[in-house]
C-alpha atoms as a PDB file:
ATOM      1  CA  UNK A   1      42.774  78.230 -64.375  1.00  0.00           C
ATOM      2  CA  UNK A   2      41.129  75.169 -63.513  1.00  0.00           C
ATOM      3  CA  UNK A   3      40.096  72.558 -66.555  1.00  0.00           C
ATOM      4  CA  UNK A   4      36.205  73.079 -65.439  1.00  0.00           C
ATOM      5  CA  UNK A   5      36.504  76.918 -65.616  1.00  0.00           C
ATOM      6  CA  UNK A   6      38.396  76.840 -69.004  1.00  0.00           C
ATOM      7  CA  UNK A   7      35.844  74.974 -70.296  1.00  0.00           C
ATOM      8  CA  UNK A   8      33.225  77.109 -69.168  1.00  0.00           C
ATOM      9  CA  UNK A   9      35.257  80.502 -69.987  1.00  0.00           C
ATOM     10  CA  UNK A  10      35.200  78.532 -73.552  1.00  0.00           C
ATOM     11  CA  UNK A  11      31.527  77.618 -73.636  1.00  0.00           C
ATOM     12  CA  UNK A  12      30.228  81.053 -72.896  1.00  0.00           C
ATOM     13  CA  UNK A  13      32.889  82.706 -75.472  1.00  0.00           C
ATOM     14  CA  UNK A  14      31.223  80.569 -78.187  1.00  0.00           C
ATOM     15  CA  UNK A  15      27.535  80.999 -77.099  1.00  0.00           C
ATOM     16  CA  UNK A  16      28.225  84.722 -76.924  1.00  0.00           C
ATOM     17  CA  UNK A  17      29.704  85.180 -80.612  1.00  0.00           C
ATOM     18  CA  UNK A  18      29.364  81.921 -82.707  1.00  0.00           C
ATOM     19  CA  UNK A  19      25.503  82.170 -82.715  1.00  0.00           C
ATOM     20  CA  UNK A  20      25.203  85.497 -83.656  1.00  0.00           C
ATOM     21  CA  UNK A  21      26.667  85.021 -86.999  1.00  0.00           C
ATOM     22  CA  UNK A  22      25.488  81.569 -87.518  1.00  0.00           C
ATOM     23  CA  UNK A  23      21.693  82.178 -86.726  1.00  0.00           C
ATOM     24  CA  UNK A  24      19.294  82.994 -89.893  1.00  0.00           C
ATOM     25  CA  UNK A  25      18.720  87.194 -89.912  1.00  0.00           C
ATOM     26  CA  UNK A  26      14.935  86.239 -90.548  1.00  0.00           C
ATOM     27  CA  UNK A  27      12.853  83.667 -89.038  1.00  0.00           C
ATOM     28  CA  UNK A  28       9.166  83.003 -88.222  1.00  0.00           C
ATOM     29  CA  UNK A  29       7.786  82.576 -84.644  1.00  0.00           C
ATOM     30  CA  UNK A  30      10.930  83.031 -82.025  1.00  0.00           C
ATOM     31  CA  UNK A  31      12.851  79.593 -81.334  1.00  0.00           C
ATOM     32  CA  UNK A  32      12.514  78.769 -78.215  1.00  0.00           C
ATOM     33  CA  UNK A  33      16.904  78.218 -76.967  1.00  0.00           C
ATOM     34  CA  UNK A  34      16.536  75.768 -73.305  1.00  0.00           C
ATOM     35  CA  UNK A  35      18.921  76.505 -70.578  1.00  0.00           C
ATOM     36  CA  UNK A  36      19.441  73.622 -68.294  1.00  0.00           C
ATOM     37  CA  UNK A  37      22.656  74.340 -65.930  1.00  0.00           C
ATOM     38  CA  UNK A  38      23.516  74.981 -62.383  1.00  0.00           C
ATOM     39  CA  UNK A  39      25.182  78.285 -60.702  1.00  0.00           C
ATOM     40  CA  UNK A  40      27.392  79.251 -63.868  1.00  0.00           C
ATOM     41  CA  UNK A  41      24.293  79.568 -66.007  1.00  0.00           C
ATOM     42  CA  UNK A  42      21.781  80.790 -63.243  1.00  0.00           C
ATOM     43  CA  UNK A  43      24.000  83.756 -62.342  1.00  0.00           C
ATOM     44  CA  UNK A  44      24.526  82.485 -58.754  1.00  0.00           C
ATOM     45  CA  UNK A  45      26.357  85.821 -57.085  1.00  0.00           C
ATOM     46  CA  UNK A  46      26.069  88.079 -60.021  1.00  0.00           C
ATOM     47  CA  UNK A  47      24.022  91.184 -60.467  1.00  0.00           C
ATOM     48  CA  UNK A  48      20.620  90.556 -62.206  1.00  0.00           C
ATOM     49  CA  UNK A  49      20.959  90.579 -65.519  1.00  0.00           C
ATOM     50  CA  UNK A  50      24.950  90.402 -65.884  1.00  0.00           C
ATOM     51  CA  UNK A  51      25.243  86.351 -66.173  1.00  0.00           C
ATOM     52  CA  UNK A  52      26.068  85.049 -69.445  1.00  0.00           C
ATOM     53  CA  UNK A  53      22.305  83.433 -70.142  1.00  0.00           C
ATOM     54  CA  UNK A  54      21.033  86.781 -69.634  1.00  0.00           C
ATOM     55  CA  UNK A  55      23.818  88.490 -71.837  1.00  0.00           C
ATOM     56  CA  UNK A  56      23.231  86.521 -74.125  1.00  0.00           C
ATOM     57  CA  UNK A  57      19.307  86.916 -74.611  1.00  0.00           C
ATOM     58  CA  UNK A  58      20.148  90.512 -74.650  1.00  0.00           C
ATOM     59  CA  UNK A  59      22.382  90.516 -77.180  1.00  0.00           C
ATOM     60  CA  UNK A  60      19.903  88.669 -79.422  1.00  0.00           C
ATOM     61  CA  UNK A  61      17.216  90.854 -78.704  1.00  0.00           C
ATOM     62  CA  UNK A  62      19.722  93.529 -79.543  1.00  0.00           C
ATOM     63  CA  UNK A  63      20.434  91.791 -83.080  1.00  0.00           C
ATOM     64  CA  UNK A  64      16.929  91.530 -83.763  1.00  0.00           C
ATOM     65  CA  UNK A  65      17.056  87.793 -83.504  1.00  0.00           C
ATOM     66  CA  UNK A  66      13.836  85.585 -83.288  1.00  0.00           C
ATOM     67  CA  UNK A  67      15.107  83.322 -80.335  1.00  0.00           C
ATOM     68  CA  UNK A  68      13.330  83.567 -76.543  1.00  0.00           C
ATOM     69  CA  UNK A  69      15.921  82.365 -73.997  1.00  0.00           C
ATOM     70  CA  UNK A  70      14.614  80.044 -71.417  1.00  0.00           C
ATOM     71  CA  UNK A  71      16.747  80.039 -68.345  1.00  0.00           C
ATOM     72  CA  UNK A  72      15.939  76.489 -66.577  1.00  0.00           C
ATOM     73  CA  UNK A  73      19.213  76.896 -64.257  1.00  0.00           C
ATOM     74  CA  UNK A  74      19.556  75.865 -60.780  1.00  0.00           C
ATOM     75  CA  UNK A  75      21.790  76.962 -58.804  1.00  0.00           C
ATOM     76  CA  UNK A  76      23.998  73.772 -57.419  1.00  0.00           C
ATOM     77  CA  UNK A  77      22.101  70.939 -59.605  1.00  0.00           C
ATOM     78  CA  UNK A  78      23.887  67.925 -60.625  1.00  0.00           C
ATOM     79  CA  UNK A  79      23.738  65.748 -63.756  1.00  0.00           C
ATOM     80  CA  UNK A  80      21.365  63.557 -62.305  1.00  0.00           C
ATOM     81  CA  UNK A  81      19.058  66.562 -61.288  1.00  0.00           C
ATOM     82  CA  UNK A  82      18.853  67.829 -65.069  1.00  0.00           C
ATOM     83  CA  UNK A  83      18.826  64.812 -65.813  1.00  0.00           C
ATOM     84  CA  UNK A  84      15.142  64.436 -63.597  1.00  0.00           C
ATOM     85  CA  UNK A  85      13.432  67.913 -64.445  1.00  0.00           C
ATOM     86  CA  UNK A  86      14.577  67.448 -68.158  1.00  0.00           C
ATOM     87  CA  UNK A  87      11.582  65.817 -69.724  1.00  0.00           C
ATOM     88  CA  UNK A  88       9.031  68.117 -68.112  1.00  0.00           C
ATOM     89  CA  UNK A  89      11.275  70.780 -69.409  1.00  0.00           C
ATOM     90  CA  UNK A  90      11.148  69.883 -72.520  1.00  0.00           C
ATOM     91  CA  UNK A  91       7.536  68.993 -72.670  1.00  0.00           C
ATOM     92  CA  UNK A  92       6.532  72.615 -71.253  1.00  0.00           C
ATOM     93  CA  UNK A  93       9.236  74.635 -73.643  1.00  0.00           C
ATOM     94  CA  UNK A  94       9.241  72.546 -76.421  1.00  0.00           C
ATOM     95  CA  UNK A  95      13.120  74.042 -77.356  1.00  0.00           C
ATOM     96  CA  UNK A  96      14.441  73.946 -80.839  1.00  0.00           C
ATOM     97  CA  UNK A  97      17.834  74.555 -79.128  1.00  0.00           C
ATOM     98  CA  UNK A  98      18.864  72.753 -75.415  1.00  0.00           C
ATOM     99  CA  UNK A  99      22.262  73.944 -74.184  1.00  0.00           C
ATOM    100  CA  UNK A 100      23.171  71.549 -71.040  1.00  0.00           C
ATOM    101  CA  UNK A 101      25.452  73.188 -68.921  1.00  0.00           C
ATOM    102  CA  UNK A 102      26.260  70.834 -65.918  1.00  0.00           C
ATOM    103  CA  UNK A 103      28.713  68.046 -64.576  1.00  0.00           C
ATOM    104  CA  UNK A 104      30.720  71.106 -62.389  1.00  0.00           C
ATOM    105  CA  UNK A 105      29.237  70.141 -59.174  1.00  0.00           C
ATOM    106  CA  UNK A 106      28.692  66.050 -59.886  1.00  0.00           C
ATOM    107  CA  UNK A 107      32.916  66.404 -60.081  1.00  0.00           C
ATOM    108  CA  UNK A 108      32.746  69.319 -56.846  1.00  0.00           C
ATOM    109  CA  UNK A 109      30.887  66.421 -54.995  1.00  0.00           C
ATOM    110  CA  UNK A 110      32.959  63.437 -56.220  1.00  0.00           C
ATOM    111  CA  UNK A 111      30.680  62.063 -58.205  1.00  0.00           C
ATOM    112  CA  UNK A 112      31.213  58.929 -60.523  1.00  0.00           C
ATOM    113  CA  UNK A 113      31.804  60.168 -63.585  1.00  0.00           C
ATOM    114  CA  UNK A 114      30.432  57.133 -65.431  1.00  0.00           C
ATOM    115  CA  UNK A 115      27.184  58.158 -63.517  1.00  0.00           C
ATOM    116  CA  UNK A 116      27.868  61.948 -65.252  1.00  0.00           C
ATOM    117  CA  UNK A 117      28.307  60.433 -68.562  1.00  0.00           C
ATOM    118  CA  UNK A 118      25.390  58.672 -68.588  1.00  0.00           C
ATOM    119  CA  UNK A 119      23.417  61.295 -67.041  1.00  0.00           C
ATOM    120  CA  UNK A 120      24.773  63.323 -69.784  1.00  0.00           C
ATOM    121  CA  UNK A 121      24.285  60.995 -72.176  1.00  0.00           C
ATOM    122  CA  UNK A 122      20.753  60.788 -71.455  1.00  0.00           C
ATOM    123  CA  UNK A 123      19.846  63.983 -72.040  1.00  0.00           C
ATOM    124  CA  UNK A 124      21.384  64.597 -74.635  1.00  0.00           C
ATOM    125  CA  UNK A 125      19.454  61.795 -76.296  1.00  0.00           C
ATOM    126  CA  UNK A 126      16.279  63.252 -74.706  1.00  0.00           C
ATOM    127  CA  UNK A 127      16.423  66.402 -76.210  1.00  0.00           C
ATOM    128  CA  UNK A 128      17.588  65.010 -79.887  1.00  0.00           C
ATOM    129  CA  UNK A 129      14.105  63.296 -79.383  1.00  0.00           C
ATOM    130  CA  UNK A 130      12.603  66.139 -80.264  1.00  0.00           C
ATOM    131  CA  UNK A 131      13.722  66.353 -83.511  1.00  0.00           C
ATOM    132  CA  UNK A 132      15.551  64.167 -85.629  1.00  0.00           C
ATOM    133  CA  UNK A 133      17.345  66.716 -87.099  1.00  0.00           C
ATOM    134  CA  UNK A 134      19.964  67.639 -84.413  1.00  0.00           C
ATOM    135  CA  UNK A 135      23.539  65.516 -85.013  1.00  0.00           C
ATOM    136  CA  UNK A 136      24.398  63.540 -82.482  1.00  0.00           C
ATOM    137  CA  UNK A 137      27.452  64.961 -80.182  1.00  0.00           C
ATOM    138  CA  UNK A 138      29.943  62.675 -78.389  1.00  0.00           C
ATOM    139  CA  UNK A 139      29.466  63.110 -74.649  1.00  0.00           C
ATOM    140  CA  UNK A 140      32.769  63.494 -73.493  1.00  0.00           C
ATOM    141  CA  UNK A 141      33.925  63.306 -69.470  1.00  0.00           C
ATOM    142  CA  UNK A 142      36.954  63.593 -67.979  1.00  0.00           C
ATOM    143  CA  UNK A 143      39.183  63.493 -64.955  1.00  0.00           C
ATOM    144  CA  UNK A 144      41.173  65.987 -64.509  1.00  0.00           C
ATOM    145  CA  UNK A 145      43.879  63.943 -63.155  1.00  0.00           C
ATOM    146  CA  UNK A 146      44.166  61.762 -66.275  1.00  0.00           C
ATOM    147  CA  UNK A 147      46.055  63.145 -69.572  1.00  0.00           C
ATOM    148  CA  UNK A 148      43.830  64.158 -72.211  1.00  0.00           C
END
C-alpha cells in the first residue's frame, strides 16, 4: 500500500472511532464538523452515502451526537484550491471542527511540496482563527522517496 493511502486508510480509522468516544454525550446547538478534501472525502466512485464523510455523519446521528457534518469536498482539488474556497467556507459554516483532507493530488500532479506545506500551513492557521482555543498541529509533508 502506497504511503498516501496508508495515511488515508489511517485518517478515516481514527475519524470513524476516536471521536465517538472522545465527543461530550450532551451538548447544546449541533457543532458544526467542516470537510474540506478532494475525491477520498467526496466519495468520488462510491455509492451515495457509503464514503467515509457520510459514514461518519451517520454514525453520529446514530450515537445521538450533536455534530452536523458539512461535506465541502471536491473531487480532484489541490492544496492551493482549499486553500482559495477556505475562507468563504469558513465564513458561511462557521465550523467548530475543520478536518483538511488534501495534498493527494498536489503530489499526483507533481506539485512542490513546499507550495503544499504552505498551502497547508495556511489553512490550518485560517481555521485556528476562529478560535483560539484549537492547539496548533505541525504541518508535516513528505516525499515519499525520502526516509522518514
Amino acid at each position: 500500500m502506497r504511503a498516501p493511502a496508508r495515511i488515508a486508510a489511517a485518517l478515516l480509522v481514527f475519524l470513524a472511532t476516536v471521536p465517538l468516544f472522545a465527543l461530550p454525550a450532551a451538548a447544546a446547538p449541533a457543532t458544526r464538523l467542516l470537510i474540506v478534501g478532494d475525491s477520498i472525502s467526496a466519495a468520488y466512485g462510491l455509492a451515495p452515502g457509503t464514503g467515509w464523510v457520510d459514514l461518519l455523519a451517520a454514525k453520529l446521528a446514530e450515537k445521538k451526537l450533536p455534530y452536523r457534518v458539512v461535506n465541502a469536498s471536491i473531487t480532484g482539488d489541490t492544496t492551493a484550491g482549499g486553500r482559495a474556497r477556505l475562507p468563504a467556507l469558513l465564513a458561511t459554516h462557521k465550523p467548530s471542527i475543520v478536518v483538511i483532507e488534501l495534498g493527494g493530488n498536489d503530489g499526483l500532479r507533481g506539485g512542490n511540496l513546499a507550495s503544499t506545506r504552505d498551502n497547508l500551513s495556511a489553512m490550518v492557521a485560517a481555521a485556528q482563527s476562529l478560535h483560539d482555543v484549537l492547539p496548533e498541529q505541525p504541518v508535516q509533508v513528505q516525499n515519499r522517496n525520502e526516509a522518514p
